[in-house]
Protein backbone atom coordinates (compact mmCIF):
# COMPACT_ATOMS: atom_id res chain seq x y z
CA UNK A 1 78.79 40.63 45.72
CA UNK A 2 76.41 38.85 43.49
CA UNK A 3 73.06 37.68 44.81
CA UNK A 4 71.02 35.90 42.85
CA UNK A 5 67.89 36.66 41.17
CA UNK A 6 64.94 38.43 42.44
CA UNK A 7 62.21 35.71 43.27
CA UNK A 8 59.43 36.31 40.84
CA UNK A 9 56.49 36.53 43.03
CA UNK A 10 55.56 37.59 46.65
CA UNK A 11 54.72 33.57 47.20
CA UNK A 12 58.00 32.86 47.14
CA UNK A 13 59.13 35.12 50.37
CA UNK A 14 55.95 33.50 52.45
CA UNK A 15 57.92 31.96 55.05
CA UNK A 16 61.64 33.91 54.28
CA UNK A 17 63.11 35.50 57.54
CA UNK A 18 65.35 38.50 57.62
CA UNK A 19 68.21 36.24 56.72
CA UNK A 20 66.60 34.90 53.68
CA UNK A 21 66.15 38.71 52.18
CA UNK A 22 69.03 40.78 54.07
CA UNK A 23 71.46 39.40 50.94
CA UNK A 24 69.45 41.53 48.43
CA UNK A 25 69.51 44.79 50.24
CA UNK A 26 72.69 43.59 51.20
CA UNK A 27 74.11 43.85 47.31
CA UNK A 28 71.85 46.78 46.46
CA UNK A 29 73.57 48.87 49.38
CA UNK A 30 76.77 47.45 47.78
CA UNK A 31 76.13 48.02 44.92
CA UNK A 32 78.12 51.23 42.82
CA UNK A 33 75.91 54.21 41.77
CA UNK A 34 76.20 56.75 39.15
CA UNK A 35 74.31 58.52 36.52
CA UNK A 36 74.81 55.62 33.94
CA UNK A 37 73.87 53.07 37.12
CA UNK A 38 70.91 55.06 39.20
CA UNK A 39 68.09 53.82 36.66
CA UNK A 40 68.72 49.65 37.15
CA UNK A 41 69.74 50.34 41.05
CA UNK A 42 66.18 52.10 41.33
CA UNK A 43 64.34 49.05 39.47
CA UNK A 44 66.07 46.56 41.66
CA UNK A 45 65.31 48.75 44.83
CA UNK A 46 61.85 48.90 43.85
CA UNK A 47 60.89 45.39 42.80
CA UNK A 48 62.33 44.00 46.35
CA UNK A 49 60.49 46.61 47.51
CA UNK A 50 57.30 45.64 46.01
CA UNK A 51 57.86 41.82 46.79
CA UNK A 52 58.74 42.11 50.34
CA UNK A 53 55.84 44.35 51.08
CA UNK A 54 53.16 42.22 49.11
CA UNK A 55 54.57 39.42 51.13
CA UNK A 56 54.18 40.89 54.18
CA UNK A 57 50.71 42.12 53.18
CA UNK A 58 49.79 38.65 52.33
CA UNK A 59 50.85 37.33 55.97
CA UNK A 60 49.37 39.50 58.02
CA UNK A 61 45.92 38.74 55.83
CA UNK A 62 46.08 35.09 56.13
CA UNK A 63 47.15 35.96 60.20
CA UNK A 64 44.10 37.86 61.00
CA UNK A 65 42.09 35.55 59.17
CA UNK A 66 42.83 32.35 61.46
CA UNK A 67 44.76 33.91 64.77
CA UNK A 68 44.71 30.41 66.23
CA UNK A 69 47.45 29.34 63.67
CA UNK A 70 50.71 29.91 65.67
CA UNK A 71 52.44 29.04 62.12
CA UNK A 72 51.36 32.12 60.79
CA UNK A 73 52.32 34.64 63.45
CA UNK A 74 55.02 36.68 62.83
């Protein structure tokens, strides 16, 4: 399975559901390890790592900042 690439920022998962980012832990969980493998799986892990947890970061700031905003609830 091929997803395609990475977004580059956390802006760009803002408003993605689980849907929207299952594919890339989707492929990574496909995705064949060994020794020659381990170093690029780990990068990818830990970039949609990064990006899905700076986006969530980033919600649940601009939530608490203006609770009356049913668009920004999770």
């Amino acid at each position: 399975m091929s997803v395609s690439v990475l977004p580059s920022s956390p802006a760009a998962l803002s408003k993605s559901r689980w849907e929207d980012i299952a594919p890339f832990f989707d492929e990574l969980s496909e995705r064949p390890i060994d020794a020659d493998a381990i170093g690029g799986w780990l990068q990818s892990w830990s970039r949609l790592e990064e990006l899905v947890t700076e986006a969530a970061a980033v919600a649940m700031i601009a939530y608490t900042i203006d609770t009356s905003d049913p668009d920004k609830e999770a």
